[in-house]
Protein backbone atom coordinates (compact mmCIF):
# COMPACT_ATOMS: atom_id res chain seq x y z
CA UNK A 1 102.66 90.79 70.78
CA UNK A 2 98.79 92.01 69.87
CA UNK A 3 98.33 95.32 68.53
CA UNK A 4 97.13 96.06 72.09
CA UNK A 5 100.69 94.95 73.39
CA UNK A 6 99.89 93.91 76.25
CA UNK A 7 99.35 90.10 75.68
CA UNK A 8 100.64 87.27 72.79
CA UNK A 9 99.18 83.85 72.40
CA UNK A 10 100.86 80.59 72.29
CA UNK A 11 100.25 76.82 72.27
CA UNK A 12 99.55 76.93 75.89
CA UNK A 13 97.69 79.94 75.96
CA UNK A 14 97.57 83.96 76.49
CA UNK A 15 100.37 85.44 78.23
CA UNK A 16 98.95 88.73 79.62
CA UNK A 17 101.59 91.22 80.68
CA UNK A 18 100.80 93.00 83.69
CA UNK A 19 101.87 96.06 86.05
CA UNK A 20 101.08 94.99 89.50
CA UNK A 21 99.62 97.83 91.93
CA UNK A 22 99.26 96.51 95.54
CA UNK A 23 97.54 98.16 98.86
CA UNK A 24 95.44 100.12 96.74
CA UNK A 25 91.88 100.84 97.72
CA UNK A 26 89.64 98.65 95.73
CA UNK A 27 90.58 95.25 93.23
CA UNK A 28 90.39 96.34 90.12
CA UNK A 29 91.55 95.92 86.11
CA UNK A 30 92.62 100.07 85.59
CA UNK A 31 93.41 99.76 81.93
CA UNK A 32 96.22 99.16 79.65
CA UNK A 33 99.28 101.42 79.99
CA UNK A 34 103.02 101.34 78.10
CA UNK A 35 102.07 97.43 77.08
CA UNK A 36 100.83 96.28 80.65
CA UNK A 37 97.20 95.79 81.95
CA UNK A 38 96.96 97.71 85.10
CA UNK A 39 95.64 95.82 87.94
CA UNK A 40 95.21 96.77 91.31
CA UNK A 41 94.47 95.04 94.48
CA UNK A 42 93.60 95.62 97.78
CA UNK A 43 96.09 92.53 99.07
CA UNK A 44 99.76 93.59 100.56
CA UNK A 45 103.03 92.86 98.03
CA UNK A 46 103.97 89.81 100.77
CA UNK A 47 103.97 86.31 100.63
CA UNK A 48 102.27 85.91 97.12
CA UNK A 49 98.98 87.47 98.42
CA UNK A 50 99.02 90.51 95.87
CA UNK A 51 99.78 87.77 93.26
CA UNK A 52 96.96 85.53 93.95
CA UNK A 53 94.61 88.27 94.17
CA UNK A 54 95.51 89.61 91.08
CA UNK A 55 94.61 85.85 89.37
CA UNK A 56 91.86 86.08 90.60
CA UNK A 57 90.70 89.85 89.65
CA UNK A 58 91.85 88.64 85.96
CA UNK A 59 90.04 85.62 86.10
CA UNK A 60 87.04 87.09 87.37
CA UNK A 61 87.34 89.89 84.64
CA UNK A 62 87.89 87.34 81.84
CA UNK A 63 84.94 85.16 83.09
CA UNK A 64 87.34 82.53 83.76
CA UNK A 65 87.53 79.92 86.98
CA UNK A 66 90.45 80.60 89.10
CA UNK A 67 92.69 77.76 87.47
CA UNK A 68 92.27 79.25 84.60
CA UNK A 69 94.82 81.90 85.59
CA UNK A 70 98.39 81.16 86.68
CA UNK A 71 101.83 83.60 87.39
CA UNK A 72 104.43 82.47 85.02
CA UNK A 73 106.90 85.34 85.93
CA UNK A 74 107.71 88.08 88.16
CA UNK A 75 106.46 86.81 91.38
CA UNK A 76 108.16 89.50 93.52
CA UNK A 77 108.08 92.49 90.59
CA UNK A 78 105.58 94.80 89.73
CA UNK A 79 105.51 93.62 86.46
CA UNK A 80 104.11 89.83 85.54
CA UNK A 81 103.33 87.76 83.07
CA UNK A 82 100.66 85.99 83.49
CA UNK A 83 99.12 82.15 81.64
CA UNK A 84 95.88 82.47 80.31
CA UNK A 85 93.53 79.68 79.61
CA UNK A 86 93.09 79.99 75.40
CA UNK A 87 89.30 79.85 76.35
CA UNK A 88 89.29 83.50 77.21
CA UNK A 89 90.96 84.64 73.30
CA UNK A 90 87.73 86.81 72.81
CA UNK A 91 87.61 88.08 76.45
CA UNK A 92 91.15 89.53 75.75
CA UNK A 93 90.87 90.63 73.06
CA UNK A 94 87.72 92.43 73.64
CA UNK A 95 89.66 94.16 76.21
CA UNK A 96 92.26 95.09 73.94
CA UNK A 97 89.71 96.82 71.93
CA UNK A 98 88.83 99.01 74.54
């Protein structure tokens, strides 16, 4: 893991942990808290809506195209890894940096 904790990168790319906060009022990236980035949508926690919105929130953060973000684990937890495309390194780490 980063010094930030909250993502590690790999051949593939950047796995970005995240803590998953559906039906809230507005989509938005809240911070990073206990090793997860705090993201929270507007989307319900049903049928992988709150999942794809979230992709999308990150990607749109990280100045990314949609594809460039994908759910590799906990699709029906609150907390997810996410894939990162590499091309978004300085993005994240940015981030990180507050």
């Amino acid at each position: 893991m980063s010094e930030a904790g909250f993502y590690s990168v790999g051949p593939r790319g950047i796995f970005v942990r995240v803590r998953a906060r559906p039906h809230a009022r507005e989509d938005a990236v809240l911070g990073v808290r206990a090793g997860e980035l705090i993201v929270s949508v507007r989307a319900p926690a049903e049928k992988g809506k709150a999942n794809a919105e979230i992709a999308r929130v990150i990607a749109r953060m990280l100045g990314l195209p949609r594809a460039g973000v994908a759910l590799k684990s906990g699709g029906s937890s609150p907390h997810k890894v996410f894939l990162v495309s590499l091309e978004a390194l300085d993005a994240v780490r940015a981030l990180a940096s507050g």
